[in-house]
Protein backbone atom coordinates (compact mmCIF):
# COMPACT_ATOMS: atom_id res chain seq x y z
CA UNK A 1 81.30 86.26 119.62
CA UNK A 2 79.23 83.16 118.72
CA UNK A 3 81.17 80.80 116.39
CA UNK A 4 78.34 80.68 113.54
CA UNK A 5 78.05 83.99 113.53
CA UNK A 6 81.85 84.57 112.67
CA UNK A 7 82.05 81.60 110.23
CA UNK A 8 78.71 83.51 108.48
CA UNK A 9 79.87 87.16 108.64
CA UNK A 10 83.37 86.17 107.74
CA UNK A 11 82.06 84.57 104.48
CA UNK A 12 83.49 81.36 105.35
CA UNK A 13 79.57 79.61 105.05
CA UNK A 14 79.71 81.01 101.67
CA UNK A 15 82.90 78.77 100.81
CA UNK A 16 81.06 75.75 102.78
CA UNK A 17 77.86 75.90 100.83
CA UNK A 18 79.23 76.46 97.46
CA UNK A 19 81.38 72.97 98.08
CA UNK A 20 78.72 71.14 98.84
CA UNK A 21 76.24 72.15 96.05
CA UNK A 22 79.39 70.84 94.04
CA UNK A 23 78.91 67.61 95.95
CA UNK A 24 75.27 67.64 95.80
CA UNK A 25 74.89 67.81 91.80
CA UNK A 26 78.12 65.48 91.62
CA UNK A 27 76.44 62.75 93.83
CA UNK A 28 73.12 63.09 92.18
CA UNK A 29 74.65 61.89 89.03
CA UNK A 30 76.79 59.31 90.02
CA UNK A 31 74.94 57.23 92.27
CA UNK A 32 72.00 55.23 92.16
CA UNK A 33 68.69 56.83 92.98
CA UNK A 34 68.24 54.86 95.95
CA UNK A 35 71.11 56.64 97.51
CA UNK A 36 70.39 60.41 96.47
CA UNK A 37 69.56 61.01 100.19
CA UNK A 38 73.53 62.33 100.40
CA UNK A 39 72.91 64.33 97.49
CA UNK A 40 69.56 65.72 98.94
CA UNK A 41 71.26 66.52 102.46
CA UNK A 42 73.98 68.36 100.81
CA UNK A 43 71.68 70.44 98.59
CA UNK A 44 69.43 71.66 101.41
CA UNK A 45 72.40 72.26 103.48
CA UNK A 46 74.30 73.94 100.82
CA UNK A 47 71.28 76.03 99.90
CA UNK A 48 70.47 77.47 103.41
CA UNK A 49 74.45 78.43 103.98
CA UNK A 50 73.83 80.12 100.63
CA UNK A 51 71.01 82.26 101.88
CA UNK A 52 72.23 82.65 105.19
CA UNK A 53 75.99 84.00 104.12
CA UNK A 54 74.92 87.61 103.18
CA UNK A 55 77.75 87.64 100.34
CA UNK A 56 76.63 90.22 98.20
CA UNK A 57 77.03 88.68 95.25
CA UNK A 58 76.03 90.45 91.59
CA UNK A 59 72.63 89.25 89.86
CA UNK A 60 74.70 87.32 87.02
CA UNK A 61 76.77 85.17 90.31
CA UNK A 62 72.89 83.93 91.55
CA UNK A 63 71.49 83.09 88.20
CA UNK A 64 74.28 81.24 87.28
CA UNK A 65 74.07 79.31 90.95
CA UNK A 66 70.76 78.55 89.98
CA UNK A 67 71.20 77.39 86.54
CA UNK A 68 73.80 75.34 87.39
CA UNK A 69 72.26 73.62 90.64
CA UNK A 70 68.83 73.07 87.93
CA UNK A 71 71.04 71.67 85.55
CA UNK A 72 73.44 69.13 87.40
CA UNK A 73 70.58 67.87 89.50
CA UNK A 74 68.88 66.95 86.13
CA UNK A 75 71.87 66.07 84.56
CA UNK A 76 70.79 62.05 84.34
CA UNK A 77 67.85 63.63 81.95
CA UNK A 78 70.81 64.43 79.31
CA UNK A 79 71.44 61.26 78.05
CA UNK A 80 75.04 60.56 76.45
CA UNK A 81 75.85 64.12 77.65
CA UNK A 82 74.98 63.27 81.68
CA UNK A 83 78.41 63.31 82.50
CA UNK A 84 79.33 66.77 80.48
CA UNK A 85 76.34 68.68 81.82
CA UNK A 86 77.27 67.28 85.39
CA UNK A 87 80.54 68.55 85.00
CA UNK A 88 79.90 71.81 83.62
CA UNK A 89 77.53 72.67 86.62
CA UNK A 90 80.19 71.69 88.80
CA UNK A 91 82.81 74.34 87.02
CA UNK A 92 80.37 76.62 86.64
CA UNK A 93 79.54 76.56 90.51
CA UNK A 94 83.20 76.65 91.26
CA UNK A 95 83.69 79.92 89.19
CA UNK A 96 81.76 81.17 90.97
CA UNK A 97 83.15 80.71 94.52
CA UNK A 98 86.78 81.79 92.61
CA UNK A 99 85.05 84.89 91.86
CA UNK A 100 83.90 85.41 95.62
CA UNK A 101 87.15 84.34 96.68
CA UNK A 102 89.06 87.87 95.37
CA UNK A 103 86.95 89.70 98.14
CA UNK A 104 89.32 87.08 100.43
CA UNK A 105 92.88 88.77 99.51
CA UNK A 106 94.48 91.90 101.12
CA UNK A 107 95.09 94.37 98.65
CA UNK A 108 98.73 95.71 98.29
CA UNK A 109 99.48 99.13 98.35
CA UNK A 110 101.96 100.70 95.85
CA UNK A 111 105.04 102.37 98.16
CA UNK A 112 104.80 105.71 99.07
CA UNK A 113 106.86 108.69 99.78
CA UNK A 114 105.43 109.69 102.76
CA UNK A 115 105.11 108.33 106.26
CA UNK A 116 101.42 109.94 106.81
CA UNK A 117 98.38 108.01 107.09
CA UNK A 118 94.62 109.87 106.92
CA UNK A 119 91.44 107.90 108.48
CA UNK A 120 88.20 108.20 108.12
CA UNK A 121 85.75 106.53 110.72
CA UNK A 122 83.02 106.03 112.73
CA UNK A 123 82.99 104.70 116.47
CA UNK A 124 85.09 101.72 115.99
CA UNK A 125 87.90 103.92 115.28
CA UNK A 126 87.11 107.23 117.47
CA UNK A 127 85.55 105.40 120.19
CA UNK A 128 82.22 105.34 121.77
CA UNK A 129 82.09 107.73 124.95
CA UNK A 130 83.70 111.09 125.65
CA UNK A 131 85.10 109.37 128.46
CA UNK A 132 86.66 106.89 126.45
CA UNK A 133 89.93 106.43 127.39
CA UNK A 134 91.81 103.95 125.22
CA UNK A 135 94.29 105.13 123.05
CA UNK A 136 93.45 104.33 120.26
CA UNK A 137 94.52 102.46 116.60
CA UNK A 138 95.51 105.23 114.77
CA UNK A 139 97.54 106.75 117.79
CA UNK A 140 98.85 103.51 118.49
CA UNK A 141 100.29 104.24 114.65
CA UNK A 142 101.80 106.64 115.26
CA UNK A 143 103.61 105.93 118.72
CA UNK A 144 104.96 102.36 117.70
CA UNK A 145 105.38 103.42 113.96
CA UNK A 146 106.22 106.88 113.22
CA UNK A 147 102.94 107.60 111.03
CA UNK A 148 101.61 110.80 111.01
CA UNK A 149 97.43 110.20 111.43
CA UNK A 150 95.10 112.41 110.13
CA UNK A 151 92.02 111.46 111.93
CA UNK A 152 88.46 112.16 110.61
CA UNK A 153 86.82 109.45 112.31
CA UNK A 154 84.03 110.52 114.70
CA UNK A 155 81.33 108.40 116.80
CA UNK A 156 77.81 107.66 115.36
CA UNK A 157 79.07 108.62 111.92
CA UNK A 158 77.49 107.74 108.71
CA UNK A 159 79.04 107.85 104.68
CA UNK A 160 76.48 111.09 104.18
CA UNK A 161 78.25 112.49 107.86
CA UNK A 162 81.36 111.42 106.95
CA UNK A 163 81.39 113.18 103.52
CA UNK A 164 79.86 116.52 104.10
CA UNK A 165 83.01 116.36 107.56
CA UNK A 166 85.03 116.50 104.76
CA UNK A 167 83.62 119.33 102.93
CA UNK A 168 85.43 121.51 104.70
CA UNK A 169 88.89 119.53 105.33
CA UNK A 170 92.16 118.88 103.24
CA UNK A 171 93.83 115.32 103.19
CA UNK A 172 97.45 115.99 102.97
CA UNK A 173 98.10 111.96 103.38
CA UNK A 174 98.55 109.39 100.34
CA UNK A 175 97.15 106.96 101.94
CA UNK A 176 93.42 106.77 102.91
CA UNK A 177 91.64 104.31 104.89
CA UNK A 178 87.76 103.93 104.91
CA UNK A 179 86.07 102.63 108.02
CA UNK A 180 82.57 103.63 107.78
CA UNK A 181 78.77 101.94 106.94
CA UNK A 182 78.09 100.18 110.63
CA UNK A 183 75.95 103.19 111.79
CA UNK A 184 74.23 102.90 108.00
CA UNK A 185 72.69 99.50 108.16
CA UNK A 186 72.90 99.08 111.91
CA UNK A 187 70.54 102.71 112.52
CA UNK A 188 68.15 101.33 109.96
CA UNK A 189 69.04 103.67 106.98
CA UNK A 190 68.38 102.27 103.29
CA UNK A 191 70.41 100.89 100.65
CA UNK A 192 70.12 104.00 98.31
CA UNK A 193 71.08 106.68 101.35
CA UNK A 194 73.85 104.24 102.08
CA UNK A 195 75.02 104.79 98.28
CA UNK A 196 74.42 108.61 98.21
CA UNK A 197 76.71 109.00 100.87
CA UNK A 198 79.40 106.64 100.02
CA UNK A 199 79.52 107.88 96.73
CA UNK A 200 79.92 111.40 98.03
CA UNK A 201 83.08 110.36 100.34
CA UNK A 202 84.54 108.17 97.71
CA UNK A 203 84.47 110.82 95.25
CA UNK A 204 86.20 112.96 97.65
CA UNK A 205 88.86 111.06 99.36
CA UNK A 206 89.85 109.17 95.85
CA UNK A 207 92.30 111.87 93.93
CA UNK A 208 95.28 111.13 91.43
CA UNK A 209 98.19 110.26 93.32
CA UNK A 210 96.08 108.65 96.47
CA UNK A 211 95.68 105.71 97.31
CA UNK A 212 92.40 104.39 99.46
CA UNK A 213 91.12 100.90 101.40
CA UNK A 214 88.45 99.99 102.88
CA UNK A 215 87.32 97.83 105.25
CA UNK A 216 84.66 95.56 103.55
CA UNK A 217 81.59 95.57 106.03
CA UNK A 218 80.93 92.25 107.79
CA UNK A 219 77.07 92.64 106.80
CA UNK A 220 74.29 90.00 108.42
CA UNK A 221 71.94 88.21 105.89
CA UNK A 222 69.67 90.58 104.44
CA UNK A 223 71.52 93.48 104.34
CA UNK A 224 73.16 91.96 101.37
CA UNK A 225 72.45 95.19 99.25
CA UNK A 226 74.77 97.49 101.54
CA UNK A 227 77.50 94.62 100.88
CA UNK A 228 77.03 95.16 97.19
CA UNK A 229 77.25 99.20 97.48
CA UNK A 230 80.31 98.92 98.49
CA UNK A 231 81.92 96.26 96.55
CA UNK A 232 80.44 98.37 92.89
CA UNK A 233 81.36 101.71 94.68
CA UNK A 234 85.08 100.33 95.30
CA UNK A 235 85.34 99.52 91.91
CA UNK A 236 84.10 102.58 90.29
CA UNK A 237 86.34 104.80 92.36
CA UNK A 238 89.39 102.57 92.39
CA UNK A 239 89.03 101.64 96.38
CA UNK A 240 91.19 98.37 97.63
CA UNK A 241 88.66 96.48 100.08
CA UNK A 242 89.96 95.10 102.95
CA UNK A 243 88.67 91.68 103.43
CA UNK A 244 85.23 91.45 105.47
CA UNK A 245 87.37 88.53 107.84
CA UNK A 246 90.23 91.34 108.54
CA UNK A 247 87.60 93.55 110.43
CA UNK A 248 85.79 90.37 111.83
CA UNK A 249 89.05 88.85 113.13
CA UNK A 250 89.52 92.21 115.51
CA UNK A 251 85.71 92.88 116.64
CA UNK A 252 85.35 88.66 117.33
CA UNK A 253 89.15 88.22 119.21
CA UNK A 254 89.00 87.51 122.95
CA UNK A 255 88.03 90.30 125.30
CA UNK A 256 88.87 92.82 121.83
CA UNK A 257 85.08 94.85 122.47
CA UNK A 258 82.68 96.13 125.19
CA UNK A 259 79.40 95.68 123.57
CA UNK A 260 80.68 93.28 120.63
CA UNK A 261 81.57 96.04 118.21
CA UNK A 262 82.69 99.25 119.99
CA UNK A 263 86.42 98.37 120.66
CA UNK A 264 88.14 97.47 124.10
CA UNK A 265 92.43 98.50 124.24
CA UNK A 266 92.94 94.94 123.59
CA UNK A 267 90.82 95.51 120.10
CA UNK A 268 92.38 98.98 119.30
CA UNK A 269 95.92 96.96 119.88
CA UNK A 270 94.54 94.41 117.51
CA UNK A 271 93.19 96.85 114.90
CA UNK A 272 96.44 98.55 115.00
CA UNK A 273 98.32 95.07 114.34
CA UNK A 274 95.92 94.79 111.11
CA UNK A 275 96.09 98.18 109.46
CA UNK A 276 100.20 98.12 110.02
CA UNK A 277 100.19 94.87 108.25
CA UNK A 278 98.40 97.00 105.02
CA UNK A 279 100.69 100.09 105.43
CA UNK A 280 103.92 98.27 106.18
CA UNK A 281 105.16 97.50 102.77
CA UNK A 282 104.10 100.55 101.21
CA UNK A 283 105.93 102.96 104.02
CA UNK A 284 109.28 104.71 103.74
CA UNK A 285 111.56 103.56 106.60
CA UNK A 286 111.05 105.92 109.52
CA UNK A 287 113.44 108.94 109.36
CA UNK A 288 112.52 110.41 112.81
CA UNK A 289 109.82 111.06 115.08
CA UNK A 290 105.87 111.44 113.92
CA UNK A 291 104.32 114.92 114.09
CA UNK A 292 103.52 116.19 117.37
CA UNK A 293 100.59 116.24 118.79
CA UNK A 294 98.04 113.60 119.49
CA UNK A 295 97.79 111.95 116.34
CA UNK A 296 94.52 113.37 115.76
CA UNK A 297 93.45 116.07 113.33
CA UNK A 298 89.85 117.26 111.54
CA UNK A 299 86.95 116.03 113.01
CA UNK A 300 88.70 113.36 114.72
CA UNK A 301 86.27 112.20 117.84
């Protein structure tokens, strides 16, 4: 996978840009006019990696980008109180990129009784072809780690698909895992669908005792809004997102897809690796063997 496209999907540019609108409005106050060329360069810059980053930040995060970009590139126009209004748009820009930088850490999940695991996916996790014939993540689970998989996941599935599978299914695991929206934004369905649907499976999967992640989507720019669905959804329903760069680092690894998203064994191997690395601390230690069978169950596919 191309190198700018992991550094934007990953939300590294994000990180990049926000630094150097820091350094734009810091330059632009402390040297001479003659020299604002450096400050110039790193506004431009900082302002297309802004655009170009697809973080889906909330209204609030982009008005306060602008103000304080407006403000600290005027700053000199303040008089005695230059170097306070400089300062403040730097903060102020740098809260902001703290704020992003929560959707960066793994969650930790509280331990469990329980060696079971239930997953809910779409081709990345069921695979792409009947004839298919990788084993794949969640069996990989259960063979190296004694977890019993419940396995919803089935190719070409949407949130809407994916909930009304469930309508007739029980999740016996307390521990869900949410790998779903590529088919949403990727078949050209809208933001609002896209919500309909992920509300429906949140508000099924999330019961008292449960606990549920999800893997943050690694949107491109412009589909910012289906970023945002998910982040607001997460938090209404108590969700732990995992990171956008945890997905990323599996579909972009060496040789880890076929097409550049459906997964090779190498990237089932590697999406195993990542998902133990969630469940690990939050697992009983093995008492015997998993369940038999194939480590599939529901509408696995």
């Amino acid at each position: 996978m191309n190198w700018l496209v992991v550094q934007i999907a990953s939300g590294r540019v994000f990180f990049v840009a926000v630094a150097l609108l820091i350094a734009a409005v810091g330059l632009r106050s402390s040297v001479a006019p003659r020299q604002w060329r450096g400050a110039t360069w790193c506004l431009v810059v900082g302002l297309i990696g802004l655009s170009v980053s697809a973080t889906p930040l909330p209204t609030w995060a982009y008005a306060v980008i602008l103000l304080s970009i407006v403000v600290g590139w005027w700053a000199s126009r303040f008089g005695a109180n230059a170097a306070t209004a400089t300062a403040m748009s730097a903060l102020a820009l740098l809260a902001v990129g703290l704020h992003e930088a929560r959707y960066q850490i793994m969650p930790v999940l509280a331990e469990v009784r329980d060696r079971q695991l239930a997953v809910i996916g779409d081709s990345l996790t069921a695979g792409h072809a009947e004839n298919d014939l990788t084993q794949k993540w969640t069996s990989l689970l259960r063979d190296r780690h004694g977890v019993a998989v419940e396995d919803f996941s089935k190719a070409g599935a949407t949130a809407a698909s994916a909930a009304q599978g469930l309508e007739q299914e029980s999740i016996a695991a307390p521990v869900v895992i949410v790998e779903i929206g590529g088919n949403d934004f990727l078949g050209g369905g809208s933001v609002a669908d896209f919500e309909a649907g992920l509300d429906a499976l949140l508000k099924a999967v999330c019961q008292p005792g449960r606990q549920v992640a999800m893997f943050e989507l690694p949107i491109p720019p412009l589909y910012e809004g289906f970023g945002r669905v998910q982040r607001n959804l997460a938090s209404r329903h108590g969700v732990a997102l995992i990171p956008k760069r945890i997905l990323l680092s599996v579909i972009a690894a060496a040789d880890a897809t076929v097409d550049s998203l459906h997964l090779t064994q190498q990237g089932h191997d590697g999406m195993a690796d990542v998902v133990w690395a969630l469940l690990a601390p939050a697992m009983p230690a093995e008492s015997g063997p998993a369940e038999p069978g194939d480590g599939t169950g529901g509408a696995g596919g």
